[in-house]
N, C-alpha and C. Protein backbone atom coordinates (compact mmCIF):
# COMPACT_ATOMS: atom_id res chain seq x y z
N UNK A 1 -24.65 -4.35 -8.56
CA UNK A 1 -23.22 -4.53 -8.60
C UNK A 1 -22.57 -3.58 -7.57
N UNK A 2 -21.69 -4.38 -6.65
CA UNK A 2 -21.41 -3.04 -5.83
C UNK A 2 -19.53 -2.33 -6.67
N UNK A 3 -19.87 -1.27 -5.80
CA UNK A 3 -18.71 -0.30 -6.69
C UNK A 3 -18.14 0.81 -5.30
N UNK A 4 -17.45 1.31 -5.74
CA UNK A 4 -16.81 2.25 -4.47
C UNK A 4 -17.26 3.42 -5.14
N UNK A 5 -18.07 4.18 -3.79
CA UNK A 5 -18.45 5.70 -3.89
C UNK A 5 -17.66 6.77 -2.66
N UNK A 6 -17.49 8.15 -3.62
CA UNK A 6 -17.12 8.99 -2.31
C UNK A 6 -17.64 9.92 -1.95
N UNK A 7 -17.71 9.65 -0.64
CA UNK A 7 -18.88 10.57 -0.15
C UNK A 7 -18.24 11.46 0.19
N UNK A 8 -19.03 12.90 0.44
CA UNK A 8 -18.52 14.14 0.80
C UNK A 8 -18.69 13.81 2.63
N UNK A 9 -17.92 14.66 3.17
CA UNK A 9 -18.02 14.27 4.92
C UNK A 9 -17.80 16.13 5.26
N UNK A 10 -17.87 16.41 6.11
CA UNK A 10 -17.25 17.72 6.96
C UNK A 10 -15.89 17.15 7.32
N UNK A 11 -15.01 18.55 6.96
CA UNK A 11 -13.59 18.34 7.19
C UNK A 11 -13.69 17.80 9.01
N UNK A 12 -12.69 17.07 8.88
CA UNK A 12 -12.24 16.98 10.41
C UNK A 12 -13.36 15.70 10.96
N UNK A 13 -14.03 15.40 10.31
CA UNK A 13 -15.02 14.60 11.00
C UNK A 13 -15.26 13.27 10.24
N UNK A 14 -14.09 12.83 9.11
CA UNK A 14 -14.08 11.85 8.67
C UNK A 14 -14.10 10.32 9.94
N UNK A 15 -13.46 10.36 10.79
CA UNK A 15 -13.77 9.04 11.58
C UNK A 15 -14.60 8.94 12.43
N UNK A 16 -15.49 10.07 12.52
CA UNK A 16 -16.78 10.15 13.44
C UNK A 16 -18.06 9.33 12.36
N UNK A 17 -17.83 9.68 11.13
CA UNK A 17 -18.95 10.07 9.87
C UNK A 17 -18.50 7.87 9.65
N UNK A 18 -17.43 7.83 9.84
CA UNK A 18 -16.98 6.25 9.09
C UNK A 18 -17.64 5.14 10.30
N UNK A 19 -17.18 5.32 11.58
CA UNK A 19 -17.58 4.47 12.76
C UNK A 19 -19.19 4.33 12.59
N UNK A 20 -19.60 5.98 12.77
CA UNK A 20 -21.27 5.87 12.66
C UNK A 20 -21.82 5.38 11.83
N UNK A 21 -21.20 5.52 10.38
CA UNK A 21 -21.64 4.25 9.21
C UNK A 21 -21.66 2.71 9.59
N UNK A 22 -20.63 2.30 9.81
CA UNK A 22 -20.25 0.92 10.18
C UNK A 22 -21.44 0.50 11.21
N UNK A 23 -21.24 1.56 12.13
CA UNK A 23 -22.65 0.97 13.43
C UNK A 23 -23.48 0.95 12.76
N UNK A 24 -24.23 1.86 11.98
CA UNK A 24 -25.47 2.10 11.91
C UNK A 24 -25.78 0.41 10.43
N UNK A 25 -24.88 0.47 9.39
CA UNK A 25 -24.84 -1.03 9.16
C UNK A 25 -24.73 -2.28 9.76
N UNK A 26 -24.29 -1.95 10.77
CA UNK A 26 -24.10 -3.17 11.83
C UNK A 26 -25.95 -3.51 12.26
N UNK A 27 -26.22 -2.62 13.03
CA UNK A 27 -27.47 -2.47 13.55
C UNK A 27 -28.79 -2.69 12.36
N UNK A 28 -28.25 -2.51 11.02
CA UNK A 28 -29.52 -3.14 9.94
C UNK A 28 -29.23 -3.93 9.45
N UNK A 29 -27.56 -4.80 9.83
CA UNK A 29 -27.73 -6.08 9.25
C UNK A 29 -27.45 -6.26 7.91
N UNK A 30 -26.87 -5.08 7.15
CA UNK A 30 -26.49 -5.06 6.02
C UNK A 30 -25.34 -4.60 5.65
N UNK A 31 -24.56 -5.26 6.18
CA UNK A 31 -22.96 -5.52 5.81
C UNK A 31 -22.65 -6.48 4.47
N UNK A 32 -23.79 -7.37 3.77
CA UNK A 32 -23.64 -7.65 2.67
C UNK A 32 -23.71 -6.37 1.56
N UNK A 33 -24.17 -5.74 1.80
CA UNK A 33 -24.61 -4.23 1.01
C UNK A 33 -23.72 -3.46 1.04
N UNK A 34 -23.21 -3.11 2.43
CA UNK A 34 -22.26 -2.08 2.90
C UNK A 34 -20.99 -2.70 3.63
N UNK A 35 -19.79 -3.31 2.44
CA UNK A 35 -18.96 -4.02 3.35
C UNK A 35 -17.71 -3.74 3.71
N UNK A 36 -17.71 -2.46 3.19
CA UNK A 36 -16.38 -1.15 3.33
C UNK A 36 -16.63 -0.22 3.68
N UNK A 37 -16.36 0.67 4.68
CA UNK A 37 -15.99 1.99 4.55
C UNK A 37 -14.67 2.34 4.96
N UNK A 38 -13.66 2.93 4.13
CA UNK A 38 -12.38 3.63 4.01
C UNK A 38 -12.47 5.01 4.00
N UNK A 39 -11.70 5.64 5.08
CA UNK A 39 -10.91 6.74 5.30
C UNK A 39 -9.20 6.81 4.42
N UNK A 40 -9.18 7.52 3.21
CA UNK A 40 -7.86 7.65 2.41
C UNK A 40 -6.76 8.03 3.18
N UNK A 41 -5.98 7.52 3.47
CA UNK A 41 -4.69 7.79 4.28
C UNK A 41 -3.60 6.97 3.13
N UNK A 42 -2.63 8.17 3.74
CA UNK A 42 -0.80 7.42 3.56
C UNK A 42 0.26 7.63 4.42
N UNK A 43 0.64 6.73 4.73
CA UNK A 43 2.03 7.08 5.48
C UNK A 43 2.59 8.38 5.34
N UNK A 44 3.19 9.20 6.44
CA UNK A 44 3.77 10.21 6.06
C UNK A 44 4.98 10.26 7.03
N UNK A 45 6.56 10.18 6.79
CA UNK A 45 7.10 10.56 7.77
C UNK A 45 7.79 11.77 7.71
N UNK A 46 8.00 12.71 9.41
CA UNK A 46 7.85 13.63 9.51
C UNK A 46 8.80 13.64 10.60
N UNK A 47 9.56 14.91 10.85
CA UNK A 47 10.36 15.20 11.95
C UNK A 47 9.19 15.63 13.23
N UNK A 48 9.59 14.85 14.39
CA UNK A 48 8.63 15.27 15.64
C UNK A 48 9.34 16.20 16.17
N UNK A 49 9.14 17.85 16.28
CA UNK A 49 10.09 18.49 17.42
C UNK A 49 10.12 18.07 18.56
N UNK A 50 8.88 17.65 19.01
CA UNK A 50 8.31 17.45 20.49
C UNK A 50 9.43 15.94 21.23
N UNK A 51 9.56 15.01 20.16
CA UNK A 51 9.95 13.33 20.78
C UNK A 51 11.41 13.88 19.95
N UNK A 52 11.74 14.93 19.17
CA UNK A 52 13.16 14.59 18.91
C UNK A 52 13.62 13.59 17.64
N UNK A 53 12.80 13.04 17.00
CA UNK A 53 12.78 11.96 16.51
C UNK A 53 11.87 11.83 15.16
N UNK A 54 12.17 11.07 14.44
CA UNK A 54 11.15 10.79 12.80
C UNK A 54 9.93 9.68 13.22
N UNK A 55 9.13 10.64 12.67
CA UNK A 55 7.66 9.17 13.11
C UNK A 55 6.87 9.30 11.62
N UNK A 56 6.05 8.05 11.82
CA UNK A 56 5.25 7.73 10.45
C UNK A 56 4.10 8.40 11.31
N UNK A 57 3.29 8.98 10.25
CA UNK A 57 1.84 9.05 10.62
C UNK A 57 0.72 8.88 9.80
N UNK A 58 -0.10 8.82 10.01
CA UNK A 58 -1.60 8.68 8.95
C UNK A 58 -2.03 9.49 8.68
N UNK A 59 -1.69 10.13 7.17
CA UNK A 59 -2.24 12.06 6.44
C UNK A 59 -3.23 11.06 5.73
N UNK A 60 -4.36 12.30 5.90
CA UNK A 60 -5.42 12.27 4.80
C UNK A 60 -4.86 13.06 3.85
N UNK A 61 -5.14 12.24 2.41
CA UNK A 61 -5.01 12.51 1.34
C UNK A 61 -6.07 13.24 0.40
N UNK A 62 -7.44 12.78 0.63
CA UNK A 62 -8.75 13.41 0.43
C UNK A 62 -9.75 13.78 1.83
N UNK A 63 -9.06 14.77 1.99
CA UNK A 63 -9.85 15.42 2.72
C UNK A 63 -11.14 16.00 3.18
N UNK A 64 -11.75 15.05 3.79
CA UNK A 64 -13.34 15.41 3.60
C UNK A 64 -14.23 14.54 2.72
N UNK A 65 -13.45 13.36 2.60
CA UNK A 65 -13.62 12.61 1.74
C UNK A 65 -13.52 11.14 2.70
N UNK A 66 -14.73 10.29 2.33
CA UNK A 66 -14.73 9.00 3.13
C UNK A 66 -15.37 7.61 1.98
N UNK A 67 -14.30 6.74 1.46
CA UNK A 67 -14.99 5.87 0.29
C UNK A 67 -15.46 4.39 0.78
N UNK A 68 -16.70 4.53 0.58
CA UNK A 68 -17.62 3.90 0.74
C UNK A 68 -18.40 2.26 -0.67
N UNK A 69 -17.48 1.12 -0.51
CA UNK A 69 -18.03 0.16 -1.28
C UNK A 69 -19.08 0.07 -0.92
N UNK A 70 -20.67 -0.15 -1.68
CA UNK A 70 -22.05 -0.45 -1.39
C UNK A 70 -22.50 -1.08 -2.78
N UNK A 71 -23.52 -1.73 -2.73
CA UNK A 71 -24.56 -1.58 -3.56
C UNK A 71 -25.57 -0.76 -3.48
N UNK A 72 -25.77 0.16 -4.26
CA UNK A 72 -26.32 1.04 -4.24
C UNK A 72 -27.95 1.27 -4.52
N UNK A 73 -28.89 1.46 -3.35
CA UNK A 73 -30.16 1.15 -3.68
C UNK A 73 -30.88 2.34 -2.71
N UNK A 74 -32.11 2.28 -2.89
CA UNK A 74 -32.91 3.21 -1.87
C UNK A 74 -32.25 3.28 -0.38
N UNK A 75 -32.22 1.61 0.40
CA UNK A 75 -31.80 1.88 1.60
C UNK A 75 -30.38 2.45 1.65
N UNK A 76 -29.69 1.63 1.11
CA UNK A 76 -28.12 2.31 1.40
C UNK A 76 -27.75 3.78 1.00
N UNK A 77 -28.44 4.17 -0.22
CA UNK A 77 -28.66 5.56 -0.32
C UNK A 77 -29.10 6.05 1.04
N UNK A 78 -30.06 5.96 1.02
CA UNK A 78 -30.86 6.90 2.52
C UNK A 78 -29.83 6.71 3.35
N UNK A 79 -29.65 5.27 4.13
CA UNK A 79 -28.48 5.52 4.92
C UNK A 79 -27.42 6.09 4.73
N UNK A 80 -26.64 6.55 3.95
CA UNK A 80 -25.45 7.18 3.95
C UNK A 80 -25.70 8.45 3.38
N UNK A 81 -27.15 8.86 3.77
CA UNK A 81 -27.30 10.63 2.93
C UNK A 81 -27.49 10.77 4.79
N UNK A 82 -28.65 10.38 5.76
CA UNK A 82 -29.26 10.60 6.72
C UNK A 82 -27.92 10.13 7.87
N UNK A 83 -26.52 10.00 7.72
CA UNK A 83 -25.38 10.16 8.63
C UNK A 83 -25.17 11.20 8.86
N UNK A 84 -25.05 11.75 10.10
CA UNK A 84 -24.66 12.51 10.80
C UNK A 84 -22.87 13.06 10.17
N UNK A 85 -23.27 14.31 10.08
CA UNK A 85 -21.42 14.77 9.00
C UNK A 85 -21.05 14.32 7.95
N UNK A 86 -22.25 13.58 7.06
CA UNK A 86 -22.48 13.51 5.72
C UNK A 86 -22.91 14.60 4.77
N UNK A 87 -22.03 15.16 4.14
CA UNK A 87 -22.64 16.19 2.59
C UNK A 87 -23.24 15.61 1.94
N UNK A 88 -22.64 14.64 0.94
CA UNK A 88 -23.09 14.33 -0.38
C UNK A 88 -22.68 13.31 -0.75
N UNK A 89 -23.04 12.73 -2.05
CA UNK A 89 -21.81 12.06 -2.97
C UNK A 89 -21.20 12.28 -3.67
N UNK A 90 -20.29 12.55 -4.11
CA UNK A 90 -18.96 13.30 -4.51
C UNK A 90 -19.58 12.69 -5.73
N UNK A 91 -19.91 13.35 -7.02
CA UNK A 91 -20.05 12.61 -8.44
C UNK A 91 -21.36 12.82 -8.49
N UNK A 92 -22.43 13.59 -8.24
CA UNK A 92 -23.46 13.28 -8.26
C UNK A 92 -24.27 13.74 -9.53
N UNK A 93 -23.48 14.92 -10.44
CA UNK A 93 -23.95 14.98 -11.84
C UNK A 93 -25.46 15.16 -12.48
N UNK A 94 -25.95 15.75 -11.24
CA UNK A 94 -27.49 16.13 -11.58
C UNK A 94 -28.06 15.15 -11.55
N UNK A 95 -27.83 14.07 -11.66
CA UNK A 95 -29.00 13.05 -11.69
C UNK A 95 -29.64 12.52 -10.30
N UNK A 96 -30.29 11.51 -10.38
CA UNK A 96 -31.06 11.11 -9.11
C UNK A 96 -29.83 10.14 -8.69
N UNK A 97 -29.14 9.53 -9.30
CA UNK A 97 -28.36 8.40 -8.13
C UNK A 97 -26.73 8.78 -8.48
N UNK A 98 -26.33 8.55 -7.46
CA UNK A 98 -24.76 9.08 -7.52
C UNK A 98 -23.79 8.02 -8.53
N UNK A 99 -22.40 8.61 -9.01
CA UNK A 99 -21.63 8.20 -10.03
C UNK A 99 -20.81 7.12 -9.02
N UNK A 100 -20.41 5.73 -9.30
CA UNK A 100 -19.59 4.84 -8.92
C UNK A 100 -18.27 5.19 -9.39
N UNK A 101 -17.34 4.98 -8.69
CA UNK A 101 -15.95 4.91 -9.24
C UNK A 101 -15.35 4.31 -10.49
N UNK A 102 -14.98 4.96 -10.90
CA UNK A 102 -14.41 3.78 -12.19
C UNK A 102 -13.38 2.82 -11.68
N UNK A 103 -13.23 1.74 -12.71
CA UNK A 103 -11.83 1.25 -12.42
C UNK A 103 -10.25 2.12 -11.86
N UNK A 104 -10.22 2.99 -12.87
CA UNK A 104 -9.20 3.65 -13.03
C UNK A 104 -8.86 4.62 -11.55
N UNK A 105 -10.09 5.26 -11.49
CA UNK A 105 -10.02 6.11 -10.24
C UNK A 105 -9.59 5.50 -9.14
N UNK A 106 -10.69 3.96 -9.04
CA UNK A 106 -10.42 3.55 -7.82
C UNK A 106 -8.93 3.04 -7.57
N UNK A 107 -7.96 2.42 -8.62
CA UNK A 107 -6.74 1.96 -8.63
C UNK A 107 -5.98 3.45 -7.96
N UNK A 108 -5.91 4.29 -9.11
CA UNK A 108 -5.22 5.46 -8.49
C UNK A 108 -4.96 5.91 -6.90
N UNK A 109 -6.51 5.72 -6.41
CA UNK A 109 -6.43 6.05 -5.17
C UNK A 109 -5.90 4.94 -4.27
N UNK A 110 -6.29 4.14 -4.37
CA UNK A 110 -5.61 2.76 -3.26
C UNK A 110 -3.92 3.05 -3.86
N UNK A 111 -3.45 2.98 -4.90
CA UNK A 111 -2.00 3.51 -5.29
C UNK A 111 -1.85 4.45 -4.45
N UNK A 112 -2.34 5.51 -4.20
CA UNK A 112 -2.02 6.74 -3.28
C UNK A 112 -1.76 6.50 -1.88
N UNK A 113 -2.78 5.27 -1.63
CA UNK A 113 -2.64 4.83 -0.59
C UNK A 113 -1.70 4.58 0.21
N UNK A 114 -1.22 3.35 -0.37
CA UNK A 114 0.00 2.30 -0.26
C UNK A 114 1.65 3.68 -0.64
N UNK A 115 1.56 4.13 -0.97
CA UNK A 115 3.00 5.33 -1.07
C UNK A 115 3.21 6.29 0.36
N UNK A 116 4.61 5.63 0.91
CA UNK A 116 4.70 6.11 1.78
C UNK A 116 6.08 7.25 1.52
N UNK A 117 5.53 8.17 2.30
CA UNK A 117 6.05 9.84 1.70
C UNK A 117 7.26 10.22 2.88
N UNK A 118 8.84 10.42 2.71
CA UNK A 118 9.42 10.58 3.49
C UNK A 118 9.59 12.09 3.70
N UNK A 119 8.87 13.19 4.44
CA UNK A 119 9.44 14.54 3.93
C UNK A 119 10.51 15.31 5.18
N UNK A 120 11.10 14.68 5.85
CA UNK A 120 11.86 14.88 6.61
C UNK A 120 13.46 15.37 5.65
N UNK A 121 13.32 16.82 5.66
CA UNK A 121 14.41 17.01 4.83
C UNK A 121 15.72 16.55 4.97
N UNK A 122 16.54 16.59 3.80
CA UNK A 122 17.83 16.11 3.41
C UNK A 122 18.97 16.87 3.52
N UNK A 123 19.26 16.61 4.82
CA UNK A 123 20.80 18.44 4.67
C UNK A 123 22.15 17.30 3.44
N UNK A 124 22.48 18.70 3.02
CA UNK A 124 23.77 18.19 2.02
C UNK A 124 24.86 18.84 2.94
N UNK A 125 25.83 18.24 3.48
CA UNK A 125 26.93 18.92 4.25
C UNK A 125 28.24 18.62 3.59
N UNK A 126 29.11 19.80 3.75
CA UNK A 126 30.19 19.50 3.10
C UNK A 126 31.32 19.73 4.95
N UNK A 127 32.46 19.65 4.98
CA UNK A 127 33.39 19.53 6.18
C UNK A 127 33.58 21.20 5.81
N UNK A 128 33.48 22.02 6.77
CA UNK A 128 34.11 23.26 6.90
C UNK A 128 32.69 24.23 6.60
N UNK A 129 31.99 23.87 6.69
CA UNK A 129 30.25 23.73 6.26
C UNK A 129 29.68 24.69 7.97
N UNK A 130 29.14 25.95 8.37
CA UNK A 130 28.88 26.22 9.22
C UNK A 130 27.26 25.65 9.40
N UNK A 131 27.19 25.19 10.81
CA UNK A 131 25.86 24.74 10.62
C UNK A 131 25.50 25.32 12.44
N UNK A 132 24.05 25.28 12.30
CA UNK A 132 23.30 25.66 13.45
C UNK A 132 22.64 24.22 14.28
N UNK A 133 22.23 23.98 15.24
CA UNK A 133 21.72 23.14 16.14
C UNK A 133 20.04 23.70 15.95
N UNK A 134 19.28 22.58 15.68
CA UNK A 134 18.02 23.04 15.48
C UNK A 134 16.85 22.15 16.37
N UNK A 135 17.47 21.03 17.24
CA UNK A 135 16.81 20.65 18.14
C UNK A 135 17.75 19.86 19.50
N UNK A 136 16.95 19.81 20.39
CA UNK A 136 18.39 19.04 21.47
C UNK A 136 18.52 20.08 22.47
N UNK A 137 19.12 19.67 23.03
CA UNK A 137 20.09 20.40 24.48
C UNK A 137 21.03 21.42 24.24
N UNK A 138 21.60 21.27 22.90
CA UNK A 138 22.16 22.33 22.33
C UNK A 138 21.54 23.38 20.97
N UNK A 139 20.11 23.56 21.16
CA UNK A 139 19.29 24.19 20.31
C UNK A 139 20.14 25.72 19.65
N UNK A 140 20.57 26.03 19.01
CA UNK A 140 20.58 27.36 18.42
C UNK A 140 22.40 27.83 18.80
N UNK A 141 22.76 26.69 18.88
CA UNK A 141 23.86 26.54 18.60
C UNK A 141 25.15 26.76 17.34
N UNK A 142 26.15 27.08 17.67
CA UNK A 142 26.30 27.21 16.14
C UNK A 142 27.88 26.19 16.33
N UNK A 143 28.43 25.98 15.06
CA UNK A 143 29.60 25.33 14.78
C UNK A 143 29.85 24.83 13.62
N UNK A 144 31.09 23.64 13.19
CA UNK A 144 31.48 24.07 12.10
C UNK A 144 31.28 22.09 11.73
N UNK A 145 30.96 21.95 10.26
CA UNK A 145 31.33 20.43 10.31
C UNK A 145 33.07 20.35 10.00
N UNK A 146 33.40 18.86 10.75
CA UNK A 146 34.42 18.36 11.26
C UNK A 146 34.38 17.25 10.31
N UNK A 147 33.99 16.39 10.25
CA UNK A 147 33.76 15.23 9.45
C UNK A 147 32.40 14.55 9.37
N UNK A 148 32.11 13.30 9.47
CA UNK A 148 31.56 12.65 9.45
C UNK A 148 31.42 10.94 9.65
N UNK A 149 30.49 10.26 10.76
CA UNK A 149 31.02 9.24 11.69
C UNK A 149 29.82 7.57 10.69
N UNK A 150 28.70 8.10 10.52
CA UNK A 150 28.06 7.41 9.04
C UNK A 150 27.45 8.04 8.85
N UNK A 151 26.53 7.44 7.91
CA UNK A 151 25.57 8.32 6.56
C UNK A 151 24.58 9.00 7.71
N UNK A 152 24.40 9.36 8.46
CA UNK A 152 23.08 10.68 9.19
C UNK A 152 23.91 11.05 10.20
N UNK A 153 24.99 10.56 10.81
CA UNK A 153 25.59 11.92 11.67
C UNK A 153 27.14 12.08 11.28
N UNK A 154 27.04 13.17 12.00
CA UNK A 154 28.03 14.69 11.95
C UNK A 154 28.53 14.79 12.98
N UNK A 155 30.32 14.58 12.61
CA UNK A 155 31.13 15.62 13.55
C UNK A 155 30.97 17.14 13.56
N UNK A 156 30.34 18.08 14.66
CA UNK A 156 30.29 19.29 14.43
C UNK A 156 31.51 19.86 15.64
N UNK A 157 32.38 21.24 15.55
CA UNK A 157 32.78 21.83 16.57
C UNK A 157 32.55 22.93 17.08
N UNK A 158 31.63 22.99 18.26
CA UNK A 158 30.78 23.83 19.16
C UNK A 158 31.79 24.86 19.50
N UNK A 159 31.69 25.98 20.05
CA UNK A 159 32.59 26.45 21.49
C UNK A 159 31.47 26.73 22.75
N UNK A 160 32.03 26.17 23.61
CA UNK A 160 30.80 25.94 24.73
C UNK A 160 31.72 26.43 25.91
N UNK A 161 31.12 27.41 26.63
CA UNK A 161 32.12 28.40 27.65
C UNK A 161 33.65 28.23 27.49
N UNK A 162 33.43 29.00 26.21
CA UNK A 162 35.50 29.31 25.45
C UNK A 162 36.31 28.02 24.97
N UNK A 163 35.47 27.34 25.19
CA UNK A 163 36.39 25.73 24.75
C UNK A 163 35.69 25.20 23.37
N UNK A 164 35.85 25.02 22.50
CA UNK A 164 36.28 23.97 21.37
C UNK A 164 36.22 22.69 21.41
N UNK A 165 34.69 21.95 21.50
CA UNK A 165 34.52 20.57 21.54
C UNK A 165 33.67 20.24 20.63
N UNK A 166 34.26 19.16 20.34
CA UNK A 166 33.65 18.05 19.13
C UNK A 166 32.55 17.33 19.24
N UNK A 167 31.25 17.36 19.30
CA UNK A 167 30.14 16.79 19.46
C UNK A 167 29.50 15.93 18.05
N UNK A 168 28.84 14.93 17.93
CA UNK A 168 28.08 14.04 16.89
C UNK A 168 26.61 14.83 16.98
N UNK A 169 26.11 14.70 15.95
CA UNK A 169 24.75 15.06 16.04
C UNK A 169 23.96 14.09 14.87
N UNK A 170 22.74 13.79 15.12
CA UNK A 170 22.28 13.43 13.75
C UNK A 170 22.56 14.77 12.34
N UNK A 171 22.18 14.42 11.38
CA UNK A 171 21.97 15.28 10.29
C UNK A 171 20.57 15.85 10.07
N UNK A 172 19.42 15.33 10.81
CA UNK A 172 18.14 16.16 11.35
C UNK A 172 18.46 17.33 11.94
N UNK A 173 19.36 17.03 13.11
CA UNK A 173 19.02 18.16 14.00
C UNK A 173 19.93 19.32 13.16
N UNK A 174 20.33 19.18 12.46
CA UNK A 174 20.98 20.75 11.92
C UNK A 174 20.63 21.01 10.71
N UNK A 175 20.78 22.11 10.73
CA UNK A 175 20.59 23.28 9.66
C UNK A 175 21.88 23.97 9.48
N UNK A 176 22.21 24.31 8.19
CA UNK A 176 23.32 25.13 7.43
C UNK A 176 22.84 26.83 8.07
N UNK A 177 23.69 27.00 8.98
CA UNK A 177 23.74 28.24 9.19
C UNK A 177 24.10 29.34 8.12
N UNK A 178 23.37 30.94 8.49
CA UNK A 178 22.70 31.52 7.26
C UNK A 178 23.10 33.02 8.07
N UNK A 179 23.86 33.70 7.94
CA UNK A 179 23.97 34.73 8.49
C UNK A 179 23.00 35.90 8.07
N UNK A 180 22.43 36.53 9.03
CA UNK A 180 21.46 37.64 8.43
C UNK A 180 21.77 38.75 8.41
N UNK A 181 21.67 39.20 7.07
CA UNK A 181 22.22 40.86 6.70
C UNK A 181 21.25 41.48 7.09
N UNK A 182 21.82 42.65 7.89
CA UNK A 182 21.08 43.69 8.50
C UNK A 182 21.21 44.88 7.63
């Protein structure tokens, strides 16, 4: 009966450890045996300093961790102990053959999967609200909120060589300025 197992991998070397599986099944022809291997990822979005901008990306969630549907027998054992940046099988409980996933586990994790995580924080601004410039052309800036033009940007008012101008910004790029007691 096949079932989903997780194998232990070396950090950092989960898509080296997954490709070389896949080949090395490819090359014995037993992709009826071995007809998955998954790397756990979820969406994650995140402020880019570098592009200025919010991007999704692909976080590992189990780290060091690569799940593997098989039927589980001498060969497919051997093959996935004798991979290159393979530990173990995660579950292995003293005995001679490793623990299959349960139902339950395996739902959980594909659930983990599919949840995409927004952590790009949430400024709360009020008008009269001092706030700082935290990315842009005007980095480390300071000024005051003015209003507001829709739901993610901000009227802020700069002074930029002695003058008093009104600039938009997203609600990313600032931060609630924080004066530091010395």
């Amino acid at each position: 009966m096949m079932k989903w197992y997780l194998v232990n991998v070396w950090g950092g070397f989960e898509n080296r450890a997954k490709l070389e599986l896949e080949k090395r099944v490819r090359i014995l022809g037993i992709q009826h045996k071995v007809p998955k291997v998954i790397i756990p990822v979820r969406k994650v979005k995140r402020m880019n300093e570098r592009l200025n901008k919010e991007v999704w990306r692909d976080e590992r969630f189990l780290s060091g961790i690569v799940l593997v549907k098989m039927l589980l027998d001498t060969e497919t054992y051997i093959l996935v102990r004798s991979n290159p940046h393979v530990g173990n099988f995660v579950g292995w409980g003293g005995t001679h053959t490793p623990y299959g996933l349960k139902f339950e586990e395996c739902r959980n994790i594909f659930l983990n999967m599919k949840k995409r995580i927004d952590e790009t924080p949430i400024l709360d601004l009020d008008i009269g609200d001092e706030v700082k410039v935290k990315q842009g052309p005007f980095t480390n800036m300071k000024g005051v909120v003015d209003g507001f033009e829709e739901e993610d940007r901000v009227k802020v008012s700069v002074i930029i060589f002695g003058r008093v101008l009104e600039m938009v910004f997203q609600k990313k790029a600032l931060e609630l300025y924080e004066e530091k007691e010395s």
